[in-house]
N, C-alpha and C. Protein backbone atom coordinates (compact mmCIF):
# COMPACT_ATOMS: atom_id res chain seq x y z
N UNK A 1 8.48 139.53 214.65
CA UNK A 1 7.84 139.44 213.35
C UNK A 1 7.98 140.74 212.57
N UNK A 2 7.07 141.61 212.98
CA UNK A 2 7.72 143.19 212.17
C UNK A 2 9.31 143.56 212.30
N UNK A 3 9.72 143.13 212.78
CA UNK A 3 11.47 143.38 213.06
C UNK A 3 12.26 142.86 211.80
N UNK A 4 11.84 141.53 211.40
CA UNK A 4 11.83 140.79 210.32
C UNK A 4 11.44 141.18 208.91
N UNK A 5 10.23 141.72 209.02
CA UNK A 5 9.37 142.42 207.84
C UNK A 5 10.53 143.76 207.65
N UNK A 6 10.91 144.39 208.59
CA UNK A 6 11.62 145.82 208.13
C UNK A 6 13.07 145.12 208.00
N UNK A 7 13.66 144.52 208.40
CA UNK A 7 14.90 143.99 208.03
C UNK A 7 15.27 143.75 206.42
N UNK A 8 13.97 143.00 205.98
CA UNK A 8 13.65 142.52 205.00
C UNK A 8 13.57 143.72 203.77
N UNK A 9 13.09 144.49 204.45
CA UNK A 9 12.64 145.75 203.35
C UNK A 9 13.74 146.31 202.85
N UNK A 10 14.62 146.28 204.18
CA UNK A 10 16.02 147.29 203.83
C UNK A 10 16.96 146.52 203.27
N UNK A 11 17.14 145.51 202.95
CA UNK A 11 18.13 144.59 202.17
C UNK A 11 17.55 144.83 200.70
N UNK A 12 16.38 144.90 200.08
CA UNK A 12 16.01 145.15 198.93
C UNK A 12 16.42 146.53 198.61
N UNK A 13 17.54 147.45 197.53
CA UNK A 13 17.38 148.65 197.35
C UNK A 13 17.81 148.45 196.08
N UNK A 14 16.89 147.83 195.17
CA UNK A 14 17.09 147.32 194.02
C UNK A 14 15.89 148.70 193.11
N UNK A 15 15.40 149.68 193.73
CA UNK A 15 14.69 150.65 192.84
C UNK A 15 15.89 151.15 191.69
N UNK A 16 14.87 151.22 190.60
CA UNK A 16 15.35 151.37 188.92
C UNK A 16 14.59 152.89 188.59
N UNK A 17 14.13 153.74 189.61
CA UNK A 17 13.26 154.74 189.52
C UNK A 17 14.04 156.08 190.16
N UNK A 18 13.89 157.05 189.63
CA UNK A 18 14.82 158.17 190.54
C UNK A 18 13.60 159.17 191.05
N UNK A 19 13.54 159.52 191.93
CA UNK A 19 12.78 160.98 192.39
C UNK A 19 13.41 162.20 192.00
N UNK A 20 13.11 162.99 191.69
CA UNK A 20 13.40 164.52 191.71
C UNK A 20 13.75 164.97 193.01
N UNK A 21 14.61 164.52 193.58
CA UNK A 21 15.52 164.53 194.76
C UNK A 21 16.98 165.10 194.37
N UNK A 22 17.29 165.71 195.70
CA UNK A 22 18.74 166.16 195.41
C UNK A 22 18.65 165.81 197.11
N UNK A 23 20.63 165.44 197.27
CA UNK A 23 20.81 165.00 198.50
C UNK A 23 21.19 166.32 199.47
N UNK A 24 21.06 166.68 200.56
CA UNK A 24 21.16 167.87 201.58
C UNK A 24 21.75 167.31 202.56
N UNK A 25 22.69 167.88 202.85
CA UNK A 25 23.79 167.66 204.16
C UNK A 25 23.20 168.73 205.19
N UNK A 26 22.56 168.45 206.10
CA UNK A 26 22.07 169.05 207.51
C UNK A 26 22.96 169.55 208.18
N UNK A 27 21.91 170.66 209.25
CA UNK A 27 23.62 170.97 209.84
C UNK A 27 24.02 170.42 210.98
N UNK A 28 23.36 168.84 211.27
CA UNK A 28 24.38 167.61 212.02
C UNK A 28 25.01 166.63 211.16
N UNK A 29 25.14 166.92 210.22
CA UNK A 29 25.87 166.18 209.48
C UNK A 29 25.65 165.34 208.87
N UNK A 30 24.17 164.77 208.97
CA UNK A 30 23.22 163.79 208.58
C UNK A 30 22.74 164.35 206.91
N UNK A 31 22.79 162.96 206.21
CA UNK A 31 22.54 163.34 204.79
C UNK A 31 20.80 162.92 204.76
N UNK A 32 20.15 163.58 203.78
CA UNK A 32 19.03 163.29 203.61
C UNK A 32 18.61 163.62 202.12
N UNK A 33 17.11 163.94 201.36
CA UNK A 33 17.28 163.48 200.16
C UNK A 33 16.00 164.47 200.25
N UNK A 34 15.79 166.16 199.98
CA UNK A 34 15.58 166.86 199.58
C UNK A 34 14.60 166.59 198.58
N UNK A 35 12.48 166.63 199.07
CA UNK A 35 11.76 165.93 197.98
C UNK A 35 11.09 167.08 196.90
N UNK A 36 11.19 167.07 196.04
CA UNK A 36 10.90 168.52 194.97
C UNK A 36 9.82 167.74 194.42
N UNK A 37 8.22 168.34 194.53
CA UNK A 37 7.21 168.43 193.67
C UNK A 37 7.22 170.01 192.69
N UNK A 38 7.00 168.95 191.71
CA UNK A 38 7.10 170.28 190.67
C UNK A 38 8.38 171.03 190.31
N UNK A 39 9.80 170.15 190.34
CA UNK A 39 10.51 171.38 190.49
C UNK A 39 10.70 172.50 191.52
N UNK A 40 9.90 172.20 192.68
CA UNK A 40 9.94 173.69 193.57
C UNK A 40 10.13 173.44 195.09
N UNK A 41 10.63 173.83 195.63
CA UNK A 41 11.23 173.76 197.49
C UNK A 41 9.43 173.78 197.71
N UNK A 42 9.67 173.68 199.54
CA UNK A 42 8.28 173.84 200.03
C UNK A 42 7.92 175.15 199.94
N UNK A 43 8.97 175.96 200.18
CA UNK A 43 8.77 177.74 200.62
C UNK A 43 8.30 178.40 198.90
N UNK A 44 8.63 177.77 197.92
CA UNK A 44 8.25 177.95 196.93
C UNK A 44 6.90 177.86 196.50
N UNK A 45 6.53 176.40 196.87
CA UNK A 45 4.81 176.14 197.05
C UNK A 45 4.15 176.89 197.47
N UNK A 46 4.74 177.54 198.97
CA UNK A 46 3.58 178.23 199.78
C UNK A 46 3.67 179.51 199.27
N UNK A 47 4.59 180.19 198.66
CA UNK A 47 4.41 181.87 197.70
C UNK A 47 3.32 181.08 196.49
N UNK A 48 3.79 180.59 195.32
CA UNK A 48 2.68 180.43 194.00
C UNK A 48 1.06 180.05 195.14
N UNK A 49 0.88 179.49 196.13
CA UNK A 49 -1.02 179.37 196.37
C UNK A 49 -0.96 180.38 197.23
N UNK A 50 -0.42 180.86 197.90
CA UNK A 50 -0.80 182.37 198.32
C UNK A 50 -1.05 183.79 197.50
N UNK A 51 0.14 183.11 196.50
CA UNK A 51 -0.47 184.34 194.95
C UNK A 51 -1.35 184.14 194.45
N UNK A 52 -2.09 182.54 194.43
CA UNK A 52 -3.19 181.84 193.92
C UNK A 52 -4.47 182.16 194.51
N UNK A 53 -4.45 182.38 195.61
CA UNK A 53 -5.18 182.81 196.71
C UNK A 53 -4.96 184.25 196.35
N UNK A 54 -4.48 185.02 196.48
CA UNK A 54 -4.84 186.52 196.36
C UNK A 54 -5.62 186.88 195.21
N UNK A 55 -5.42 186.26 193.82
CA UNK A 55 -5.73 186.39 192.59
C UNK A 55 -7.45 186.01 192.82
N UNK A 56 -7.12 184.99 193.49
CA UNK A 56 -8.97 184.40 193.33
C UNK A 56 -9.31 185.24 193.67
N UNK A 57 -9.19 185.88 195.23
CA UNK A 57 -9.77 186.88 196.43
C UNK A 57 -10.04 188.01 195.30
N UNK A 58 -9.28 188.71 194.63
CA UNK A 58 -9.26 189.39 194.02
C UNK A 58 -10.03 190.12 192.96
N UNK A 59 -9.85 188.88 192.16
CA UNK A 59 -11.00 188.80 190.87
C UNK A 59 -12.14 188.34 191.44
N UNK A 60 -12.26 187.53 192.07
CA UNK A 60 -13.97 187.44 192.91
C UNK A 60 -14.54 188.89 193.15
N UNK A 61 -13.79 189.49 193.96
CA UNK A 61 -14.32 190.55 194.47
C UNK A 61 -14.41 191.61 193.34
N UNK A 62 -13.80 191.58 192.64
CA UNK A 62 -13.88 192.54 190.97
C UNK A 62 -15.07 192.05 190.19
N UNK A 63 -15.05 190.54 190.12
CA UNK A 63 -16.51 190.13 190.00
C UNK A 63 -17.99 190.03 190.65
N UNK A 64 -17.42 190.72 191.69
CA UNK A 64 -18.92 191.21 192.42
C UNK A 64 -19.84 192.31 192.42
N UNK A 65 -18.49 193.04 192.27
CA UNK A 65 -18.51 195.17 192.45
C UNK A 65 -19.05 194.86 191.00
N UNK A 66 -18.55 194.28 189.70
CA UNK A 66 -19.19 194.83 188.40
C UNK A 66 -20.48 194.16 188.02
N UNK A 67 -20.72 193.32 188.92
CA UNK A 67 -22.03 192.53 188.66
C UNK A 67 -23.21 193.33 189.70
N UNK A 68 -22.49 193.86 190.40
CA UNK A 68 -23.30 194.89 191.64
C UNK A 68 -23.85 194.00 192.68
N UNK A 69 -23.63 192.85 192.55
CA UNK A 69 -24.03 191.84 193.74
C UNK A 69 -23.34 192.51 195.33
N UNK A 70 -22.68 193.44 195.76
CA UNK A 70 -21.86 194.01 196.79
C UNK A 70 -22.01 195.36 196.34
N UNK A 71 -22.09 196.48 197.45
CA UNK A 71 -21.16 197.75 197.29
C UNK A 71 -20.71 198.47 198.28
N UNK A 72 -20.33 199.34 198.39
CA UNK A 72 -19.48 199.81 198.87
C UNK A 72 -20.03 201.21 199.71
């Protein structure tokens, strides 16, 4: 029964929709389809919220020292 159901699925490749995909040749030779949110790789993602993350850390803590809630 599910053997049927996925058989089924893969005969339909009638999508009219494109992803922000580009195709990547691996290095076995296997093609695959490279998924971009935003325009940006994964390694890209994880630099902008780690800069995102420092900035908060940052200005929080700049907003503490001038409010005097913390010192030093």
């Amino acid at each position: 029964m599910l053997d049927e159901l996925r058989r089924s699925t893969g005969d339909d490749d009638n999508f009219d929709f494109d992803f922000d995909a580009d195709n990547v040749i691996r290095e076995d030779g296997e093609e695959r389809a490279q998924r971009l949110f935003l325009g940006m790789t994964a390694v890209e993602r994880m630099f902008i919220s780690i800069f995102l993350f420092m900035n908060v850390t940052v200005l929080g803590l700049a907003f503490l020292l001038a409010t005097g809630r913390i010192r030093f």
